[in-house]
PDB file of N, CA and C in Angstrom:
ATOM      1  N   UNK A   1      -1.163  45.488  -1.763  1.00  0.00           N
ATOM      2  CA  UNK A   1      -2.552  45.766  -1.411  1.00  0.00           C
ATOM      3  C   UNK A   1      -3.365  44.484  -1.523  1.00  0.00           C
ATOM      4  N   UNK A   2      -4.236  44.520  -0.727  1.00  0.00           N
ATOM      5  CA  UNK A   2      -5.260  42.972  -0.777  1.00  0.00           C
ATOM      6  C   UNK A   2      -6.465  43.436  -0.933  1.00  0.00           C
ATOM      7  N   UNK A   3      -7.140  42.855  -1.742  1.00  0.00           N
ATOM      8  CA  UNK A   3      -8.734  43.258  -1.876  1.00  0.00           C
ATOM      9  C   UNK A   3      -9.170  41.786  -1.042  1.00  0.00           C
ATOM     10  N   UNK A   4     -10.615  42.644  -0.144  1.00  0.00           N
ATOM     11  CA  UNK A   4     -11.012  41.357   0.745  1.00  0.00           C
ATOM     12  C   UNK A   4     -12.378  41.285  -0.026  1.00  0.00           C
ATOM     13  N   UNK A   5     -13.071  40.295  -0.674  1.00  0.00           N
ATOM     14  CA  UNK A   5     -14.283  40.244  -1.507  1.00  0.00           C
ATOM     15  C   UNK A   5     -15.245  39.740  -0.538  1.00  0.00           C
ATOM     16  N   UNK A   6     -16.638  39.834   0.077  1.00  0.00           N
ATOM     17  CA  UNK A   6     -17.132  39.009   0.529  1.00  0.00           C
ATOM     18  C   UNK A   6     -18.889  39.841  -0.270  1.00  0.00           C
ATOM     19  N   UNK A   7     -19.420  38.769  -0.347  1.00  0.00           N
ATOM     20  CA  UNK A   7     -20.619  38.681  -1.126  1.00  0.00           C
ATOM     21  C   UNK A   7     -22.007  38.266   0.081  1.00  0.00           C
ATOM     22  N   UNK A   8     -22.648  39.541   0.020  1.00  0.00           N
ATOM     23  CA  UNK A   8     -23.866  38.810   1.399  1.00  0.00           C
ATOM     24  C   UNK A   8     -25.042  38.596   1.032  1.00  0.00           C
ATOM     25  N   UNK A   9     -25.681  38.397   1.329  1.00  0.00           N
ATOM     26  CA  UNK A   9     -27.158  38.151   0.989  1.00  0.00           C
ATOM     27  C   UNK A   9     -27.980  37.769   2.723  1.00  0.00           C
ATOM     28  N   UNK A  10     -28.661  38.586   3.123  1.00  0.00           N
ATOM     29  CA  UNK A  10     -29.404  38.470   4.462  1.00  0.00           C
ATOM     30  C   UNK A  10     -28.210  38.319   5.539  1.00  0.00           C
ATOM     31  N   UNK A  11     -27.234  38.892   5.712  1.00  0.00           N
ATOM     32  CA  UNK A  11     -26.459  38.671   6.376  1.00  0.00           C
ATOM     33  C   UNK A  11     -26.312  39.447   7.584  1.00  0.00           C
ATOM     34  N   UNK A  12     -27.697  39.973   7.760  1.00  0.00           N
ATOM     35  CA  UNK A  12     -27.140  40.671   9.112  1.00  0.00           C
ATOM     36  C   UNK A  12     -27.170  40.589  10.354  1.00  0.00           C
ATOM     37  N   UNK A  13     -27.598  39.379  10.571  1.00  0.00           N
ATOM     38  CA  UNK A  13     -26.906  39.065  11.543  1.00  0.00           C
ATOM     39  C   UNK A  13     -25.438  38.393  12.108  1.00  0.00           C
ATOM     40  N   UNK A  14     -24.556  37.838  11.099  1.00  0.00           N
ATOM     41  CA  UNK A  14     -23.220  37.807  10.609  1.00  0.00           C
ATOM     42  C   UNK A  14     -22.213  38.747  10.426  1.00  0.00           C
ATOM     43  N   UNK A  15     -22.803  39.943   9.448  1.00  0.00           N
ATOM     44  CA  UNK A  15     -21.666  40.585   8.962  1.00  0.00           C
ATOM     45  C   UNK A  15     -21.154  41.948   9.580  1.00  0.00           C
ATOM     46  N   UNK A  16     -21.365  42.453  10.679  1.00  0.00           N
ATOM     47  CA  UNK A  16     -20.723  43.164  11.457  1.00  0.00           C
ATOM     48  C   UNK A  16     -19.185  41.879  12.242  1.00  0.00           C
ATOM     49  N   UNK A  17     -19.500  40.903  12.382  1.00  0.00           N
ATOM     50  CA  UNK A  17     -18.118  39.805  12.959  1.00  0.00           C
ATOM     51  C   UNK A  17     -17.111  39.766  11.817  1.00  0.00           C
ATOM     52  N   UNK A  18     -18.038  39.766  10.700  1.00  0.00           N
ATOM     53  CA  UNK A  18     -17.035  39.738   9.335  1.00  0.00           C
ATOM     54  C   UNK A  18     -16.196  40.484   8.925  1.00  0.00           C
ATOM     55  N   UNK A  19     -16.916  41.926   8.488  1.00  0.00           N
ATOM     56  CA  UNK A  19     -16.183  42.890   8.708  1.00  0.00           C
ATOM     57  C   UNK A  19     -15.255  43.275   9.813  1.00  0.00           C
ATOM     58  N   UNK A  20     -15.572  43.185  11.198  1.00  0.00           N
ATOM     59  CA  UNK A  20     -14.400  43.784  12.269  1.00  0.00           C
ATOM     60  C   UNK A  20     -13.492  42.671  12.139  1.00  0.00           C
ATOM     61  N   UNK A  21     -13.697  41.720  11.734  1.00  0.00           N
ATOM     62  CA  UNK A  21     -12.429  40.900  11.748  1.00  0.00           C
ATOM     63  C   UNK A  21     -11.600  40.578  10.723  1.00  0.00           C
ATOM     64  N   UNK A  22     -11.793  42.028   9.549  1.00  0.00           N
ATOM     65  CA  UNK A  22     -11.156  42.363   8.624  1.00  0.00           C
ATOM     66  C   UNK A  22     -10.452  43.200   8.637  1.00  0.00           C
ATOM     67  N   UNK A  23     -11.185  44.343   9.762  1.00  0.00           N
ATOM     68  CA  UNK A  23     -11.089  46.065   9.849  1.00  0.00           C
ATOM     69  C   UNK A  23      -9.517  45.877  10.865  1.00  0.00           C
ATOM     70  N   UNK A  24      -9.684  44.852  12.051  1.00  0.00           N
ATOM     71  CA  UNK A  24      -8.506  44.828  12.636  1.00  0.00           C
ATOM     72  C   UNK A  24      -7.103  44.244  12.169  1.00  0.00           C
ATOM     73  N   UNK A  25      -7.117  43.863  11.327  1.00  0.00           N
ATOM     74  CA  UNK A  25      -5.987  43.323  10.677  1.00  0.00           C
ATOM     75  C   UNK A  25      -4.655  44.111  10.390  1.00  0.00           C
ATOM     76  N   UNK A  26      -5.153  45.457  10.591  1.00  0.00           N
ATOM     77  CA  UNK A  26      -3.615  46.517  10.905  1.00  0.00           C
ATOM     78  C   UNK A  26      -3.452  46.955   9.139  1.00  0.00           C
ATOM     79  N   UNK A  27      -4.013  46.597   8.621  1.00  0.00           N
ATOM     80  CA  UNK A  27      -3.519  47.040   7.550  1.00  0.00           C
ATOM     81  C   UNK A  27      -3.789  48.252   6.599  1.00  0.00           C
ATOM     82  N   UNK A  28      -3.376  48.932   6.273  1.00  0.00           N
ATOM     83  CA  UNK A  28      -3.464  50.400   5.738  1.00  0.00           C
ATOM     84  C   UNK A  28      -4.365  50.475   4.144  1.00  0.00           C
ATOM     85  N   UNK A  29      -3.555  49.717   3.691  1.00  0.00           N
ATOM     86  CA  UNK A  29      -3.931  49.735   2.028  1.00  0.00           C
ATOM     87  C   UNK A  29      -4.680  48.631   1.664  1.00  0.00           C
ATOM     88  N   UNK A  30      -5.918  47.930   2.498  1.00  0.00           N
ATOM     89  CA  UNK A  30      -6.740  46.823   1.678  1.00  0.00           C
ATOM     90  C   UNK A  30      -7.966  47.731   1.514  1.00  0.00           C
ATOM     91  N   UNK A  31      -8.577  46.867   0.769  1.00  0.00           N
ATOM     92  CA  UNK A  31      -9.866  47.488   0.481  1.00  0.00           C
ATOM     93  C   UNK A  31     -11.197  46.093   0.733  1.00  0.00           C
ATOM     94  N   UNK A  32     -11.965  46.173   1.075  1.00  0.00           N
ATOM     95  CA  UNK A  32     -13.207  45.637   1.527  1.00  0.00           C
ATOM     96  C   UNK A  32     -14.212  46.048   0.522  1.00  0.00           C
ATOM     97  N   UNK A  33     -14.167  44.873  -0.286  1.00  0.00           N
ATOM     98  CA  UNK A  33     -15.243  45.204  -1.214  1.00  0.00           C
ATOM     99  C   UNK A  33     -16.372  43.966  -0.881  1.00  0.00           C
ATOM    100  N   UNK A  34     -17.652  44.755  -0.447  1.00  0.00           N
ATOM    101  CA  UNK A  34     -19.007  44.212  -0.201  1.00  0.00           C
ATOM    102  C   UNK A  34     -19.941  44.011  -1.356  1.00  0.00           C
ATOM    103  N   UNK A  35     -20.365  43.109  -1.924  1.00  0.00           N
ATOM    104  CA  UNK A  35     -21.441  42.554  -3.039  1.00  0.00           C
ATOM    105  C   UNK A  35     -22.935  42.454  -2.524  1.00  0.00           C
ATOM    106  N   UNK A  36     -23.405  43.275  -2.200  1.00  0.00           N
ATOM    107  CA  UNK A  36     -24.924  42.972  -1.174  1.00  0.00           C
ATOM    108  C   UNK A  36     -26.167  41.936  -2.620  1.00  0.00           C
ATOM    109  N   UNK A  37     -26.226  40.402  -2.826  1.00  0.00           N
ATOM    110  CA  UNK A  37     -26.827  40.290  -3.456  1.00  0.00           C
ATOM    111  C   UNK A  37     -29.041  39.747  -2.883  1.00  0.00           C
ATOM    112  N   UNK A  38     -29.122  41.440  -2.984  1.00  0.00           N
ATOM    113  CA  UNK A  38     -30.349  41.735  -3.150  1.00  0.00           C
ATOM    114  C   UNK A  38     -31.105  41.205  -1.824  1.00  0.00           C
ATOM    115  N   UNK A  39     -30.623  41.478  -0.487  1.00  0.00           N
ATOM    116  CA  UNK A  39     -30.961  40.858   0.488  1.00  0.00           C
ATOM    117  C   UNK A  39     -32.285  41.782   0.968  1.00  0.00           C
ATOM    118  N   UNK A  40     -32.970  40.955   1.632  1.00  0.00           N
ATOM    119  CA  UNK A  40     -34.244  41.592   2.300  1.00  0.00           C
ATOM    120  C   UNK A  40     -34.498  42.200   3.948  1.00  0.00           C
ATOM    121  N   UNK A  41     -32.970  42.072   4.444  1.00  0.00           N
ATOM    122  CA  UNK A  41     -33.184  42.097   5.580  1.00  0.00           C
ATOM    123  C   UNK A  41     -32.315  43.654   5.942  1.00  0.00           C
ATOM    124  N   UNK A  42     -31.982  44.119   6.895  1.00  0.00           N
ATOM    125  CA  UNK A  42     -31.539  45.466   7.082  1.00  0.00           C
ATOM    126  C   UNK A  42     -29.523  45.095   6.771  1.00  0.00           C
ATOM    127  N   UNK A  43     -28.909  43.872   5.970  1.00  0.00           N
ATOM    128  CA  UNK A  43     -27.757  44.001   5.703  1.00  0.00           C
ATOM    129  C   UNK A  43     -27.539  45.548   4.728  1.00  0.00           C
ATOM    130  N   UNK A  44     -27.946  45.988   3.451  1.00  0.00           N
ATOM    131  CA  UNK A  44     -27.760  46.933   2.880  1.00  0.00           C
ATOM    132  C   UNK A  44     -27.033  48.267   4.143  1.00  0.00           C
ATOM    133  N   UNK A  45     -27.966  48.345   5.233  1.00  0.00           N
ATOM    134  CA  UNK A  45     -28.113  49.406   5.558  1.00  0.00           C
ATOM    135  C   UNK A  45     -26.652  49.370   6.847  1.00  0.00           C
ATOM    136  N   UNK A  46     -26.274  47.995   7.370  1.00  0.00           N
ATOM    137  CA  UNK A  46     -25.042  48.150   7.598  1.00  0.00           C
ATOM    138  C   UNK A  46     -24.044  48.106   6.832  1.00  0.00           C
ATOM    139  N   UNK A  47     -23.946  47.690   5.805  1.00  0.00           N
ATOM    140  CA  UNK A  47     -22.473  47.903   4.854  1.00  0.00           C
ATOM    141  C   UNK A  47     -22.912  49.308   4.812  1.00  0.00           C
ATOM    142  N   UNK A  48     -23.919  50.646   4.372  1.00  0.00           N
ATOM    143  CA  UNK A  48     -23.695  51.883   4.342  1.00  0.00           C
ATOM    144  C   UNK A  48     -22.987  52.210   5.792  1.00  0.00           C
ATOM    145  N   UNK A  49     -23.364  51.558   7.123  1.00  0.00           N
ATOM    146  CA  UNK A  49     -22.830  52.298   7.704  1.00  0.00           C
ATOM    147  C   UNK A  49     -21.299  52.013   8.039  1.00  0.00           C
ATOM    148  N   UNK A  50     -20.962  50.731   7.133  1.00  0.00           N
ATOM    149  CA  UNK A  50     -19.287  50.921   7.646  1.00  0.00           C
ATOM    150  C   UNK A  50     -18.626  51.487   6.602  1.00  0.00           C
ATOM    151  N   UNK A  51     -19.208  51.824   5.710  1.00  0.00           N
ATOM    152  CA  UNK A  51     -18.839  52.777   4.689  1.00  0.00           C
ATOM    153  C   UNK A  51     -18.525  53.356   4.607  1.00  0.00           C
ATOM    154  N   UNK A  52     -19.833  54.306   5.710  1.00  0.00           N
ATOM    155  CA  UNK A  52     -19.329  55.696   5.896  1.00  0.00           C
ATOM    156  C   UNK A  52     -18.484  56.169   7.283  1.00  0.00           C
ATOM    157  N   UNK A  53     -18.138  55.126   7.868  1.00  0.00           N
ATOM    158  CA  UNK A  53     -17.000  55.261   8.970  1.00  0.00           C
ATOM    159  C   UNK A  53     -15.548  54.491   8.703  1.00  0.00           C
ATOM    160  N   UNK A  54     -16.012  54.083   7.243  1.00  0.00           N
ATOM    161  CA  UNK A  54     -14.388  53.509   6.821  1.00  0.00           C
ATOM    162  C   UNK A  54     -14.092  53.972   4.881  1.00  0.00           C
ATOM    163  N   UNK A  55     -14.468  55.113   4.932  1.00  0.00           N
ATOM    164  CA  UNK A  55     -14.632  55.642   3.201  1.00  0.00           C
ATOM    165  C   UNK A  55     -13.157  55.177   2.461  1.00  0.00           C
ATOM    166  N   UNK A  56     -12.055  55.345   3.107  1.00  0.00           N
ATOM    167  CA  UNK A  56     -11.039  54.887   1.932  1.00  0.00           C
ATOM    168  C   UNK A  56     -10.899  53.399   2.281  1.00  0.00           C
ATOM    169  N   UNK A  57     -11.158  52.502   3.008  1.00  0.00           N
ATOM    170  CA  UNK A  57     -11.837  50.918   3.174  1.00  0.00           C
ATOM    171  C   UNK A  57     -12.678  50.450   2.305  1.00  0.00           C
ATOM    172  N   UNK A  58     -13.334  50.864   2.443  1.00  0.00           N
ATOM    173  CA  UNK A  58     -15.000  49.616   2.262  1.00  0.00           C
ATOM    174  C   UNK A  58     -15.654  50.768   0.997  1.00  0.00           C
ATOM    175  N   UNK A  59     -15.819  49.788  -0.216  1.00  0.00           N
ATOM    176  CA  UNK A  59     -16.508  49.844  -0.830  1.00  0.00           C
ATOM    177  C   UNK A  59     -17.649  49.025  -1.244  1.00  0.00           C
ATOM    178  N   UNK A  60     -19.374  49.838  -1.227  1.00  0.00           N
ATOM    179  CA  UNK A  60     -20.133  48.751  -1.594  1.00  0.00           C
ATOM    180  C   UNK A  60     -20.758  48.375  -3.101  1.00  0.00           C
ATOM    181  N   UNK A  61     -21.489  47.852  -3.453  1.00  0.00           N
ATOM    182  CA  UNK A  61     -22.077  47.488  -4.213  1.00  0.00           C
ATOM    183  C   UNK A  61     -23.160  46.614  -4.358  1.00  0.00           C
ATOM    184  N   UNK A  62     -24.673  46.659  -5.347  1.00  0.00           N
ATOM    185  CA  UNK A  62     -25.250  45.872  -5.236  1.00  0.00           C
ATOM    186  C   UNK A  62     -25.415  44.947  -6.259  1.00  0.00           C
ATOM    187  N   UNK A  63     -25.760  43.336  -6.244  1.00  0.00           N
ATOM    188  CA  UNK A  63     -25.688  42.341  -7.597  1.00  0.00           C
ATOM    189  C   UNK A  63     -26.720  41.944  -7.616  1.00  0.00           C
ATOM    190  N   UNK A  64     -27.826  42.678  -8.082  1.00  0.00           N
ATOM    191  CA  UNK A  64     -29.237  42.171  -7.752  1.00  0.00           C
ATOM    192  C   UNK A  64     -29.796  40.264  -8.472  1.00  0.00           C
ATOM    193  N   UNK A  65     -29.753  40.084  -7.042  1.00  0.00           N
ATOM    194  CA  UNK A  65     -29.970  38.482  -6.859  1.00  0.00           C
ATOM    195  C   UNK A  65     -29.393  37.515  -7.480  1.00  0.00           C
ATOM    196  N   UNK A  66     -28.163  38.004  -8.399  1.00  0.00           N
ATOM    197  CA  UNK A  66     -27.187  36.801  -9.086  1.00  0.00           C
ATOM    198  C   UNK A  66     -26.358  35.582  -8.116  1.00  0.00           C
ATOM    199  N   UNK A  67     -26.777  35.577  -7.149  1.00  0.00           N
ATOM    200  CA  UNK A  67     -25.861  34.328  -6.247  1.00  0.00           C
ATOM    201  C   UNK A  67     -24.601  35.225  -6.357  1.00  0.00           C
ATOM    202  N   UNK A  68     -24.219  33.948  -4.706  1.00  0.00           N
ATOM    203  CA  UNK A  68     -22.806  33.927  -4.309  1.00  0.00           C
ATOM    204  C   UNK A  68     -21.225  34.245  -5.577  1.00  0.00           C
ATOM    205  N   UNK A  69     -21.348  33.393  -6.401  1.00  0.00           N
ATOM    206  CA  UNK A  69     -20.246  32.737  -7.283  1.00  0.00           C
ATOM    207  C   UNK A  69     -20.493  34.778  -8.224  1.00  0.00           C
ATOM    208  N   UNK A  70     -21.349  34.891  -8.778  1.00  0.00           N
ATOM    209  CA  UNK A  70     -21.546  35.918  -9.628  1.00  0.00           C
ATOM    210  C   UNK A  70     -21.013  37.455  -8.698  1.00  0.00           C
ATOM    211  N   UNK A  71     -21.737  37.454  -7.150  1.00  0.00           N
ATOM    212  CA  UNK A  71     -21.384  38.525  -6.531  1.00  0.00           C
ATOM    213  C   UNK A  71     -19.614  38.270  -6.402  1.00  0.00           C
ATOM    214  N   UNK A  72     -18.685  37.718  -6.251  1.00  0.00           N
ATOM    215  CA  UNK A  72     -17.545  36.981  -5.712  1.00  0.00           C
ATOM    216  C   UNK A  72     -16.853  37.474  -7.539  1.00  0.00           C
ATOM    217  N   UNK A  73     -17.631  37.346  -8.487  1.00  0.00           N
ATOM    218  CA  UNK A  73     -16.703  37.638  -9.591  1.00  0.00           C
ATOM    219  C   UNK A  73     -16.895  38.963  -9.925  1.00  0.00           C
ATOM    220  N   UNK A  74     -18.172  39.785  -9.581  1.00  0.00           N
ATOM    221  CA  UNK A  74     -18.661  41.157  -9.081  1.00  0.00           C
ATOM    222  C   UNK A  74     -17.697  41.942  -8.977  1.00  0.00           C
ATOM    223  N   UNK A  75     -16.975  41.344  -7.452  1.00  0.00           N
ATOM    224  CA  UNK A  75     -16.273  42.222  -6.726  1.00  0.00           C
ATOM    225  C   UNK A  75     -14.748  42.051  -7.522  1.00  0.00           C
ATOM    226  N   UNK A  76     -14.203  41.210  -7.575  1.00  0.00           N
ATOM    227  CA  UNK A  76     -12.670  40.313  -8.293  1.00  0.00           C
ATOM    228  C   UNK A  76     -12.938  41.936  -9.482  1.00  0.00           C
ATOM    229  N   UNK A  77     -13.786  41.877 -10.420  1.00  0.00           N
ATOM    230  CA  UNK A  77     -14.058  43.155 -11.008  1.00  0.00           C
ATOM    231  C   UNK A  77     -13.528  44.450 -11.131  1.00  0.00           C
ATOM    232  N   UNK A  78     -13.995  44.308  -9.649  1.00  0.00           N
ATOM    233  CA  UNK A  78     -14.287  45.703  -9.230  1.00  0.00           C
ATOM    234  C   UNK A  78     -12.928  46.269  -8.115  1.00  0.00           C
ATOM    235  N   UNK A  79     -12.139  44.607  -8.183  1.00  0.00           N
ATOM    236  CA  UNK A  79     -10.890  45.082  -7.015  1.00  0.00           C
ATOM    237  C   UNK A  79      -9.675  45.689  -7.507  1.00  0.00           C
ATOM    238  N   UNK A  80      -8.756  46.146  -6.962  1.00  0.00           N
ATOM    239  CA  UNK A  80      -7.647  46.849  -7.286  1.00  0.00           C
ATOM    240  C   UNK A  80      -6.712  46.468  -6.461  1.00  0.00           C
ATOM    241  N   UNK A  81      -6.272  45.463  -5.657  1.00  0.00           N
ATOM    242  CA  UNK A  81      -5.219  44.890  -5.053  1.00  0.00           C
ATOM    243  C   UNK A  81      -4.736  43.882  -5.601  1.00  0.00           C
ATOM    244  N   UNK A  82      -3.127  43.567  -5.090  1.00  0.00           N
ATOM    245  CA  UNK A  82      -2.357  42.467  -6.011  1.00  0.00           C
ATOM    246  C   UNK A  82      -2.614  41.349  -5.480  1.00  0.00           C
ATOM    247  N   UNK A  83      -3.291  40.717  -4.102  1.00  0.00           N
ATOM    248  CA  UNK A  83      -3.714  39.996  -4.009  1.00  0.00           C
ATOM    249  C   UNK A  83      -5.160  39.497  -3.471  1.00  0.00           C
ATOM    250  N   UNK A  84      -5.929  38.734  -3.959  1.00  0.00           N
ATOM    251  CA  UNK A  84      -7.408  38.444  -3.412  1.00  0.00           C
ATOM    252  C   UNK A  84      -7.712  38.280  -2.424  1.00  0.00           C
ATOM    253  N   UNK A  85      -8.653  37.886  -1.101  1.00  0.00           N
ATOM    254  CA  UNK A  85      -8.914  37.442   0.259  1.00  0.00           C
ATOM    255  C   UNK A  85     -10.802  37.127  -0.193  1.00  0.00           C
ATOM    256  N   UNK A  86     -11.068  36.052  -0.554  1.00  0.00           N
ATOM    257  CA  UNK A  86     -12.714  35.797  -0.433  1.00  0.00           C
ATOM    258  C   UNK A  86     -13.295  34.995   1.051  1.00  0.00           C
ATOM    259  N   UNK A  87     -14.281  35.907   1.179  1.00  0.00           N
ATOM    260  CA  UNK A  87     -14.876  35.660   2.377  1.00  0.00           C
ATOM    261  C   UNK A  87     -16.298  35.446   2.021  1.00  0.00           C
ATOM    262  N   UNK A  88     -16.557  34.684   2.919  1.00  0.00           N
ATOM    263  CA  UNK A  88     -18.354  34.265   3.122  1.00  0.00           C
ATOM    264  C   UNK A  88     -18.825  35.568   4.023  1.00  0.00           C
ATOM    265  N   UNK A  89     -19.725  36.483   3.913  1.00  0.00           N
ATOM    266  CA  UNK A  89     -20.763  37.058   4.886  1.00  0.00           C
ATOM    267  C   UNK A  89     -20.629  36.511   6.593  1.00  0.00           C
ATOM    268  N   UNK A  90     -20.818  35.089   6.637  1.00  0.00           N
ATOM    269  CA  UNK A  90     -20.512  34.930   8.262  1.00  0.00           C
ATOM    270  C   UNK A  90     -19.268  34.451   8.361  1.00  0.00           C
ATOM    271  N   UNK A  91     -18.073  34.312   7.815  1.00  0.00           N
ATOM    272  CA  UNK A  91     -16.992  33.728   8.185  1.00  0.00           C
ATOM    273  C   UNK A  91     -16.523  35.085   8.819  1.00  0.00           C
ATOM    274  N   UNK A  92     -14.917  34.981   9.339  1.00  0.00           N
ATOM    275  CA  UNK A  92     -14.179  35.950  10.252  1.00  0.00           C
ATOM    276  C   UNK A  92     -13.183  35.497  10.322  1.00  0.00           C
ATOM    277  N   UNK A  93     -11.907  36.273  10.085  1.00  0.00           N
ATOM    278  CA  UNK A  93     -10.436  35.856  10.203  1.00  0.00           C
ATOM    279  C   UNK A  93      -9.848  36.058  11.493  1.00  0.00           C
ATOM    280  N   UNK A  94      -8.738  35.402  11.650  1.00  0.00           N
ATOM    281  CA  UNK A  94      -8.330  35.199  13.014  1.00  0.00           C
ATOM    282  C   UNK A  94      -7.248  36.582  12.820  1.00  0.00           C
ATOM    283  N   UNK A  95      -7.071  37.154  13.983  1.00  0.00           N
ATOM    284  CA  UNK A  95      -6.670  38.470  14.408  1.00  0.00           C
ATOM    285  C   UNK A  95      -5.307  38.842  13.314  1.00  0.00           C
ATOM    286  N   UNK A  96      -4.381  37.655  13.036  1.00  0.00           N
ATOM    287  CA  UNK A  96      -3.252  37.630  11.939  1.00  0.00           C
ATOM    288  C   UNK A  96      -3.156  36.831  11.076  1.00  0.00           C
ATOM    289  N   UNK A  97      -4.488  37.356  10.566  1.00  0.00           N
ATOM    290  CA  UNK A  97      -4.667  35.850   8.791  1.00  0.00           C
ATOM    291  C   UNK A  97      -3.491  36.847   7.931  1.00  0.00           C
ATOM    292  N   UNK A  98      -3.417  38.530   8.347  1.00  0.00           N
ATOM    293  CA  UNK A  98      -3.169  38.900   6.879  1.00  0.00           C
ATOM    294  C   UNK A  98      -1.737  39.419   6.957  1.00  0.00           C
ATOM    295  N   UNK A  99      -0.912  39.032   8.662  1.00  0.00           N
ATOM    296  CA  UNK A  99       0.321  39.394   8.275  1.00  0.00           C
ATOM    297  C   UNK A  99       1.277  38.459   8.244  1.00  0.00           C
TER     298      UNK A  99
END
């Protein structure tokens, strides 16, 4: 299992690329854990919605305004796979980073 960590803050215009280019990776058993730290812009309200169209996927959470490094140890926390995957909010993996 891989936990994919990525930590956002105002990211929404980024993190729908982020996510789908996690979501396609074919893989059954990762989990997508989102750190929303305390953003002002409508990101919150898309991580609910891939949430709720990917419930055994994507789990969220919020790190009110602790930075990048703090949301990133947040999630490491909060993961349950044997191996890590940290992502930036606008980065995106290429179609077979994860097989």
């Amino acid at each position: 299992m891989v936990s994919i960590i990525i930590p956002v803050y105002n990211a929404a215009k980024y993190i729908r690329e982020c996510i789908d280019s996690v979501l396609i990776q074919g893989l059954d058993d990762d989990e997508i854990i989102l750190i929303d730290d305390h953003s002002f812009d409508n990101s919150w309200t898309i991580l609910e919605e891939y949430q709720k169209q990917n419930r055994h996927r994507v789990r969220i959470f919020k790190n009110e305004g602790k930075g990048a490094c703090a949301a990133r140890n947040y999630g490491y926390s909060k993961s349950s796979g044997k191996f890590i995957q940290f992502l930036d909010s606008d980065d995106s993996l290429s179609k077979d980073k994860m097989k």
